[in-house]
PDB file of N, CA and C in Angstrom:
ATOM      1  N   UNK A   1     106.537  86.157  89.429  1.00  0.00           N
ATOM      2  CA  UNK A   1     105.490  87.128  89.142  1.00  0.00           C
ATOM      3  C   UNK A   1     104.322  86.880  90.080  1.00  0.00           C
ATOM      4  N   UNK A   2     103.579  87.846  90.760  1.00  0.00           N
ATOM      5  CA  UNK A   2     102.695  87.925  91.255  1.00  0.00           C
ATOM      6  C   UNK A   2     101.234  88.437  91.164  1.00  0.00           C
ATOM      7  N   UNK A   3     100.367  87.160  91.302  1.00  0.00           N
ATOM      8  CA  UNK A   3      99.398  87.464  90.662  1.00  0.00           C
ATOM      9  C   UNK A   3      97.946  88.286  91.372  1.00  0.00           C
ATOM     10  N   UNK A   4      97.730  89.310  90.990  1.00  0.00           N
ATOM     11  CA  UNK A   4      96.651  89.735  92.037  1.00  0.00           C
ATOM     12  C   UNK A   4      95.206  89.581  91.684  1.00  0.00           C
ATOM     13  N   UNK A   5      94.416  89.700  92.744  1.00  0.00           N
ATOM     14  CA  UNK A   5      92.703  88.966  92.891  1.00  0.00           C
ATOM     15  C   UNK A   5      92.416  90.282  92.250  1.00  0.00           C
ATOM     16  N   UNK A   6      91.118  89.645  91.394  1.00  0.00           N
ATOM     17  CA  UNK A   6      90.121  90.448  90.887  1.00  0.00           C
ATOM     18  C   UNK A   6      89.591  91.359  91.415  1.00  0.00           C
ATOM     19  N   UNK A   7      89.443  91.167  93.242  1.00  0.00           N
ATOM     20  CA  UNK A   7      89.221  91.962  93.943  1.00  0.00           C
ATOM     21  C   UNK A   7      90.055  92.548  95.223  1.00  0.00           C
ATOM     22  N   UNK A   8      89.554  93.786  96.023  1.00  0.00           N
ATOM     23  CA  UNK A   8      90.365  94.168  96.758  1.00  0.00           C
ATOM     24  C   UNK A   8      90.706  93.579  97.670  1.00  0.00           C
ATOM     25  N   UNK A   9      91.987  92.996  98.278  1.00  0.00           N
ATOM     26  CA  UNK A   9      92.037  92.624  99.550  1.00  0.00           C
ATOM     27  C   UNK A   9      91.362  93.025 100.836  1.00  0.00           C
ATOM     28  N   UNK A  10      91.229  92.693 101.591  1.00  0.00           N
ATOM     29  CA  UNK A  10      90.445  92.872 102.832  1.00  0.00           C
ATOM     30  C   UNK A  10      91.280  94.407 103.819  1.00  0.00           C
ATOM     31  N   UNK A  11      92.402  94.371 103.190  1.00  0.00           N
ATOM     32  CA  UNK A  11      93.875  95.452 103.681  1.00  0.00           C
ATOM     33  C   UNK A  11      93.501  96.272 102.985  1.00  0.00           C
ATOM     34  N   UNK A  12      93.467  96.077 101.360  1.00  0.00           N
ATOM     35  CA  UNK A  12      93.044  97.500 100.949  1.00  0.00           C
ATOM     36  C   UNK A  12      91.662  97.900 100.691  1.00  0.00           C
ATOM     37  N   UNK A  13      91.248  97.071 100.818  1.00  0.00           N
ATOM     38  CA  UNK A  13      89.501  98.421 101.196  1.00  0.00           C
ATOM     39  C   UNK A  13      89.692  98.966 102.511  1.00  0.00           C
ATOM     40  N   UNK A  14      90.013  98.060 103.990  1.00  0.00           N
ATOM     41  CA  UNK A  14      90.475  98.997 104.892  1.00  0.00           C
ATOM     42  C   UNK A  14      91.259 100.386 104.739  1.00  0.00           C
ATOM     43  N   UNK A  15      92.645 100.413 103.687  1.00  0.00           N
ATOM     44  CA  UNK A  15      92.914 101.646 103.435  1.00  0.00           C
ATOM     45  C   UNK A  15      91.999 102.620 102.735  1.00  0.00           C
ATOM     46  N   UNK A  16      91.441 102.304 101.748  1.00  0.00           N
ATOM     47  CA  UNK A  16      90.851 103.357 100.999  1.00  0.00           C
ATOM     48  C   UNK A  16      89.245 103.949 101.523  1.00  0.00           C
ATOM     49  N   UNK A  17      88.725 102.747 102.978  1.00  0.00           N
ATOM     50  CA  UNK A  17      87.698 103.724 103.230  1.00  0.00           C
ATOM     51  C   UNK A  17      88.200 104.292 104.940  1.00  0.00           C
ATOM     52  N   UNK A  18      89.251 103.910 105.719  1.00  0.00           N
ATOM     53  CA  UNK A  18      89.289 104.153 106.947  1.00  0.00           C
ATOM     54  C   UNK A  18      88.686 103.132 107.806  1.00  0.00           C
ATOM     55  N   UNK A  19      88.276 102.308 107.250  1.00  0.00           N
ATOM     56  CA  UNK A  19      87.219 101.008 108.484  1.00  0.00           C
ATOM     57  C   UNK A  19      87.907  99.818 108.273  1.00  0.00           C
ATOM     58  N   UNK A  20      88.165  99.133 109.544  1.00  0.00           N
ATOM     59  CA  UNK A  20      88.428  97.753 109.369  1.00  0.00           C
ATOM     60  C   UNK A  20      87.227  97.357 109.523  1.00  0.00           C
ATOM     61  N   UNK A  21      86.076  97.631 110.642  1.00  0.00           N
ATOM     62  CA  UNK A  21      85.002  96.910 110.389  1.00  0.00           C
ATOM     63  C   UNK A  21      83.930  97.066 109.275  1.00  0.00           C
ATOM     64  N   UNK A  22      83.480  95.556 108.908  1.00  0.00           N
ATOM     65  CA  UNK A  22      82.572  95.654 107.275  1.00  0.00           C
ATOM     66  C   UNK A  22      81.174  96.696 107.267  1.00  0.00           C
ATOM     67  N   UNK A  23      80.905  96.779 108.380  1.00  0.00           N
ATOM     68  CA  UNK A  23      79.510  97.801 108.276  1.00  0.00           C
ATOM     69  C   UNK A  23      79.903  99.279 107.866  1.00  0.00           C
ATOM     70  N   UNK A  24      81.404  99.497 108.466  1.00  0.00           N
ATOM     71  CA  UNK A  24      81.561 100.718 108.495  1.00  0.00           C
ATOM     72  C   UNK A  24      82.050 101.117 107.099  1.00  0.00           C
ATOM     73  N   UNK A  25      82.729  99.718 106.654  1.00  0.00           N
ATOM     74  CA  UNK A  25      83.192  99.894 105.437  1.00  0.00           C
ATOM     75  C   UNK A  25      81.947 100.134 104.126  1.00  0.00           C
ATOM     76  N   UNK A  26      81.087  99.272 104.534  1.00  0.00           N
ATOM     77  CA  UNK A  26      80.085  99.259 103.607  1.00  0.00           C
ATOM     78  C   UNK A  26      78.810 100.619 103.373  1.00  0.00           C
ATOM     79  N   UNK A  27      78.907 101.359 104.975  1.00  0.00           N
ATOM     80  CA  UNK A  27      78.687 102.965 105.368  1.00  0.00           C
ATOM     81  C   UNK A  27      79.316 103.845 104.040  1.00  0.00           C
ATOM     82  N   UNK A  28      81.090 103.884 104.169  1.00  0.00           N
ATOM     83  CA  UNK A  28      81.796 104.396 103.608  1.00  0.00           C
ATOM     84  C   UNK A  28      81.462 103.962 102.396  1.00  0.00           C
ATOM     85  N   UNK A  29      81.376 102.846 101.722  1.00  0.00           N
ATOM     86  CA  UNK A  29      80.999 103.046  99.944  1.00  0.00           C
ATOM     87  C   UNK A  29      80.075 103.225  99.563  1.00  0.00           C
ATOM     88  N   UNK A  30      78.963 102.831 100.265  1.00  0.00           N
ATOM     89  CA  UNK A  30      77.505 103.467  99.873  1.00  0.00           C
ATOM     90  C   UNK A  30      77.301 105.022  99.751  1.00  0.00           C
ATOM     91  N   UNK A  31      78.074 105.506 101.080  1.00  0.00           N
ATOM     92  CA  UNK A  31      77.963 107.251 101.069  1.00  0.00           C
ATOM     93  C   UNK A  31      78.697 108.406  99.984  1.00  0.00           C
ATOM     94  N   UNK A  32      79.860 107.153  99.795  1.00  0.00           N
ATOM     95  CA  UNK A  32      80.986 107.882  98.236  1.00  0.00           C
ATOM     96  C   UNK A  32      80.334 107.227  97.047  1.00  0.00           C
ATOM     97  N   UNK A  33      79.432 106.155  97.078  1.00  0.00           N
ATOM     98  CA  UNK A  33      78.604 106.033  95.664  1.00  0.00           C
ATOM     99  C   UNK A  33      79.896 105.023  94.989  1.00  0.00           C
ATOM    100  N   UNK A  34      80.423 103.868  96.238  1.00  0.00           N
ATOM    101  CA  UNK A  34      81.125 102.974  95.134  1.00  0.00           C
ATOM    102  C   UNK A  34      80.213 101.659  95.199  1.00  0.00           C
ATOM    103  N   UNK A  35      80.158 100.810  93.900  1.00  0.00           N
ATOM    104  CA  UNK A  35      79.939  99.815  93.647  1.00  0.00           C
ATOM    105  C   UNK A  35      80.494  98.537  94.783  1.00  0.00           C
ATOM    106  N   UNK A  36      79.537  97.879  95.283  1.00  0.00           N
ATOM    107  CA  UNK A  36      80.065  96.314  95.922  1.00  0.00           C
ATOM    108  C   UNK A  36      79.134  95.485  96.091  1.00  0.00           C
ATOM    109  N   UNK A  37      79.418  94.157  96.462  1.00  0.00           N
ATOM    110  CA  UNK A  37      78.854  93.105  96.723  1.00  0.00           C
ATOM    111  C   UNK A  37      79.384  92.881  98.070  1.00  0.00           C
ATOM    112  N   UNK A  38      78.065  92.378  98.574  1.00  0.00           N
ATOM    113  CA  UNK A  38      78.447  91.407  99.810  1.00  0.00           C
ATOM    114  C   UNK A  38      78.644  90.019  99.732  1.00  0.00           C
ATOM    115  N   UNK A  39      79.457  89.152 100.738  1.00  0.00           N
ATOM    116  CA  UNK A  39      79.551  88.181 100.735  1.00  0.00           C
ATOM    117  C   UNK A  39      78.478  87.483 101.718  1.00  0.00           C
ATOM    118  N   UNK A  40      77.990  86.350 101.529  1.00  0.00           N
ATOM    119  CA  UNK A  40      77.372  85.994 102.615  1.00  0.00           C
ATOM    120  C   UNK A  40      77.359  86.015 104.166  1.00  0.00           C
ATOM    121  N   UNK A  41      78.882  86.550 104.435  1.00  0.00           N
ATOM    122  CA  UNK A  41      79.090  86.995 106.079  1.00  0.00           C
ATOM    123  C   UNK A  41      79.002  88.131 105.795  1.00  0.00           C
ATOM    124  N   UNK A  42      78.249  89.110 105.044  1.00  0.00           N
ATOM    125  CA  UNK A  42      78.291  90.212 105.163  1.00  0.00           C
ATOM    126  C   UNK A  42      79.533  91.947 105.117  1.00  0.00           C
ATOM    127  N   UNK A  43      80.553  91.201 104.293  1.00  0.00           N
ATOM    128  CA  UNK A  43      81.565  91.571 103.841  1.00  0.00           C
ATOM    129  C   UNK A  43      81.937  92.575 102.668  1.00  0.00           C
ATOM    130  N   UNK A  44      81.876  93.647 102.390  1.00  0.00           N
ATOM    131  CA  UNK A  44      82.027  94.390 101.077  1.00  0.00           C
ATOM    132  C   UNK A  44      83.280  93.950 100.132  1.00  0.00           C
ATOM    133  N   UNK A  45      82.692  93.380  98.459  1.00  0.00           N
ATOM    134  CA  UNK A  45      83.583  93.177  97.913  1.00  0.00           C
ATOM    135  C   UNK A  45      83.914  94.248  96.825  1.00  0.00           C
ATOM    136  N   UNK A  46      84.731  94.598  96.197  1.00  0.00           N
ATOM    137  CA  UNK A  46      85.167  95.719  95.381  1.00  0.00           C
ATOM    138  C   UNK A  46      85.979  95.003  94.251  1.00  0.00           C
ATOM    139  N   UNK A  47      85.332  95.037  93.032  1.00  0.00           N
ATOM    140  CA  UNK A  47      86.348  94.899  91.956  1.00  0.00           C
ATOM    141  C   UNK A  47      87.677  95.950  91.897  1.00  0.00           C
ATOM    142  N   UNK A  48      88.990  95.056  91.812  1.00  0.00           N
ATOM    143  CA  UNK A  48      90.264  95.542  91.615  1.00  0.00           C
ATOM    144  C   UNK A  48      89.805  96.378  90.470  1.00  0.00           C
ATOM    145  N   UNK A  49      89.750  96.803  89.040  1.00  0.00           N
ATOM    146  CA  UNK A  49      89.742  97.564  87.916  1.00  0.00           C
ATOM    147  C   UNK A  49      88.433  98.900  88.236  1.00  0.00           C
ATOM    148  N   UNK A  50      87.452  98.257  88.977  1.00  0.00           N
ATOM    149  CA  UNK A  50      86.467  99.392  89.580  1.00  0.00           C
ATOM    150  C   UNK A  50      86.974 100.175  90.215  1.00  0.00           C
ATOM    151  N   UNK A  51      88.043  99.806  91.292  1.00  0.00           N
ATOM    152  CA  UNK A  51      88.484 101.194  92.206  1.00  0.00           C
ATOM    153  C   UNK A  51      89.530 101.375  91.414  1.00  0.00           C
ATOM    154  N   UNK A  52      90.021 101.044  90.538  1.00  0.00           N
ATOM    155  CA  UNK A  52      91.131 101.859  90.132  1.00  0.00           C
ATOM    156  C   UNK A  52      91.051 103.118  89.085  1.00  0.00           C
ATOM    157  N   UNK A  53      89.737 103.067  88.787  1.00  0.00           N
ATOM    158  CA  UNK A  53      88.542 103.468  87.693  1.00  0.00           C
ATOM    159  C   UNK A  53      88.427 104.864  88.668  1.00  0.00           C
ATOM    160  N   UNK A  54      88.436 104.769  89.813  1.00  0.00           N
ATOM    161  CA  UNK A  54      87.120 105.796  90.873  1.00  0.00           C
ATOM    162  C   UNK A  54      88.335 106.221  91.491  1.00  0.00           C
ATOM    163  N   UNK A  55      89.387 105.786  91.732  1.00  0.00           N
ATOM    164  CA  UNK A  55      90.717 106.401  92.597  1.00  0.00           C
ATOM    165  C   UNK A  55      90.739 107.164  91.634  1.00  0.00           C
ATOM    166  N   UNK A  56      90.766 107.548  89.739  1.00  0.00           N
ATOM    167  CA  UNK A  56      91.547 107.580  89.065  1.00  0.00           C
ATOM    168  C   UNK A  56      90.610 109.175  88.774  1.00  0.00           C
ATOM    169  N   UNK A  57      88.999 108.932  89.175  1.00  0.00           N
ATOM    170  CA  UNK A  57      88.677 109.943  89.168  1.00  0.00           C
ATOM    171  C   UNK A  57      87.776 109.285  87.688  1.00  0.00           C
ATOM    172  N   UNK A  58      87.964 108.454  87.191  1.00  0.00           N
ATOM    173  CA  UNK A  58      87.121 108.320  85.779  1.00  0.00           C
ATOM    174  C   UNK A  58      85.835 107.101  86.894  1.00  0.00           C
ATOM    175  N   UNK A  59      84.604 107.765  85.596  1.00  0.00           N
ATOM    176  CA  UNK A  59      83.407 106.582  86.448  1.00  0.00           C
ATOM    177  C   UNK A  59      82.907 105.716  85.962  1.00  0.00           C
ATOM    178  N   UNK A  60      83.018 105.237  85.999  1.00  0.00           N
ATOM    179  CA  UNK A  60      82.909 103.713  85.711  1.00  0.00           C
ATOM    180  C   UNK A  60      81.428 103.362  85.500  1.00  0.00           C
ATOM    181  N   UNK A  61      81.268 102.814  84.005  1.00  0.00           N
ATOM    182  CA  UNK A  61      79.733 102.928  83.897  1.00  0.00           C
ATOM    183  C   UNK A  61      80.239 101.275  82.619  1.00  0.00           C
ATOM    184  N   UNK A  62      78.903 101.011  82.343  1.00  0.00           N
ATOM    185  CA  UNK A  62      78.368 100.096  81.107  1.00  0.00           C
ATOM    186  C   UNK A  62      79.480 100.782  79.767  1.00  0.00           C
ATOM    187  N   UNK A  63      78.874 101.654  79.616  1.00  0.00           N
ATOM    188  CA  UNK A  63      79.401 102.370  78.416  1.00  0.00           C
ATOM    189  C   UNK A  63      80.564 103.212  78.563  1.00  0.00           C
ATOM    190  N   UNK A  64      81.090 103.167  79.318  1.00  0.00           N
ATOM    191  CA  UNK A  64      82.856 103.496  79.744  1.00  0.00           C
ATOM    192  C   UNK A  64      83.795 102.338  78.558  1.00  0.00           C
ATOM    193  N   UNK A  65      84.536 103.230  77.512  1.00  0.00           N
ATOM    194  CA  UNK A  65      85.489 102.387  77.056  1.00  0.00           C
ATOM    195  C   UNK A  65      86.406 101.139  77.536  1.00  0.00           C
ATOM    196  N   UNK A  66      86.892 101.450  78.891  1.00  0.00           N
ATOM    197  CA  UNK A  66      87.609 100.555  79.630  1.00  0.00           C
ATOM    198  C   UNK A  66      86.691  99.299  79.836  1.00  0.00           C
ATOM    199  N   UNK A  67      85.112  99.095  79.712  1.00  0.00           N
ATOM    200  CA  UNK A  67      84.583  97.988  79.500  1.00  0.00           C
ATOM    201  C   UNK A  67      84.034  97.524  78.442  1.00  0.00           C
ATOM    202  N   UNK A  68      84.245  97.892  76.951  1.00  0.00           N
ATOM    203  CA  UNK A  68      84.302  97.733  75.849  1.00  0.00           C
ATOM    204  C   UNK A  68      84.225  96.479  75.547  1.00  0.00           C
ATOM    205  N   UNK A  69      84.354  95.962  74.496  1.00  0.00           N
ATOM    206  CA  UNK A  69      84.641  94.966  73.974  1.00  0.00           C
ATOM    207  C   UNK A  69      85.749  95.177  72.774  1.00  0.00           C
ATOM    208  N   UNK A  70      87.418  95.048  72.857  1.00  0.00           N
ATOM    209  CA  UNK A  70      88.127  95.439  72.125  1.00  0.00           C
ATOM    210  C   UNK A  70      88.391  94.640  70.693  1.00  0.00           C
ATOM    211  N   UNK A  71      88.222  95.212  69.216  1.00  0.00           N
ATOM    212  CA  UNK A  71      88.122  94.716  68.088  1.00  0.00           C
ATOM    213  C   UNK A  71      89.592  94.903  67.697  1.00  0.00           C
ATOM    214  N   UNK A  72      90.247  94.019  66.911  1.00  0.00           N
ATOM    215  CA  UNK A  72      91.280  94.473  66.056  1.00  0.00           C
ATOM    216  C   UNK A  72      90.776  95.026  65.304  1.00  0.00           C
ATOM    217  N   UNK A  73      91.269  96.494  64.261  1.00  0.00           N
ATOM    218  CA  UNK A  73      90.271  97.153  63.031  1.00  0.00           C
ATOM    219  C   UNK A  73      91.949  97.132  62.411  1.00  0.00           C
ATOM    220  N   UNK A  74      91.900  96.135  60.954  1.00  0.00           N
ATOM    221  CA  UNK A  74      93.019  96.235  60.088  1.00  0.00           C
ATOM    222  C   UNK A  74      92.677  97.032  59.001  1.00  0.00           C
ATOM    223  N   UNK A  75      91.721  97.684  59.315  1.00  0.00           N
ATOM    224  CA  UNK A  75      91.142  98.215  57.942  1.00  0.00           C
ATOM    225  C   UNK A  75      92.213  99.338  56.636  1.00  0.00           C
ATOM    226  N   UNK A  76      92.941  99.926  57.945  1.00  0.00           N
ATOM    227  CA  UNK A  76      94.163 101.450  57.194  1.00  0.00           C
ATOM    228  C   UNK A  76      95.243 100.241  57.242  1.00  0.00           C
ATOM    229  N   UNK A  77      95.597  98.939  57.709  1.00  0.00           N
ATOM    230  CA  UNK A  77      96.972  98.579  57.549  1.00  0.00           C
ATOM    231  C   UNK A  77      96.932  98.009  55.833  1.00  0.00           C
ATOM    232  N   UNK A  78      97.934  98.558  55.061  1.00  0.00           N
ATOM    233  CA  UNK A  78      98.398  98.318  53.902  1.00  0.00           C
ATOM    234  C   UNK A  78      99.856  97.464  53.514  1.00  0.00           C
TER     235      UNK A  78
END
């Protein structure tokens, strides 16, 4: 089984904005309004579950279910 990083590989943010280089990349998410961090060399990082959120067309906020905090509710099991 293979386990994947929290964040995007360096391959796939190149696919999803068109730039291998980081300025251009970081051009491209600022101008589509995605969320990142830089790394100290100046690198755009992208949470894996964030772009899959924004590919998916849903936006990704605080109060978006998908960042919830999920409860068991046994309350109807009899």
């Amino acid at each position: 089984m293979e386990f994947q990083s929290e964040t995007l590989a360096d391959e796939e943010l190149a696919t999803i904005t068109g730039y291998q280089i980081p300025s251009k990349q970081i051009q491209w998410l600022t101008c589509n309004h995605w969320e990142f961090v830089l790394t100290g060399a100046r690198r755009p990082i992208v949470g894996r579950v964030y772009a899959r959120m924004k590919l998916a067309g849903v936006k990704p906020s605080a109060s978006n279910p998908a960042a919830e905090t999920w409860t068991l509710d046994l309350a109807n099991v009899s």
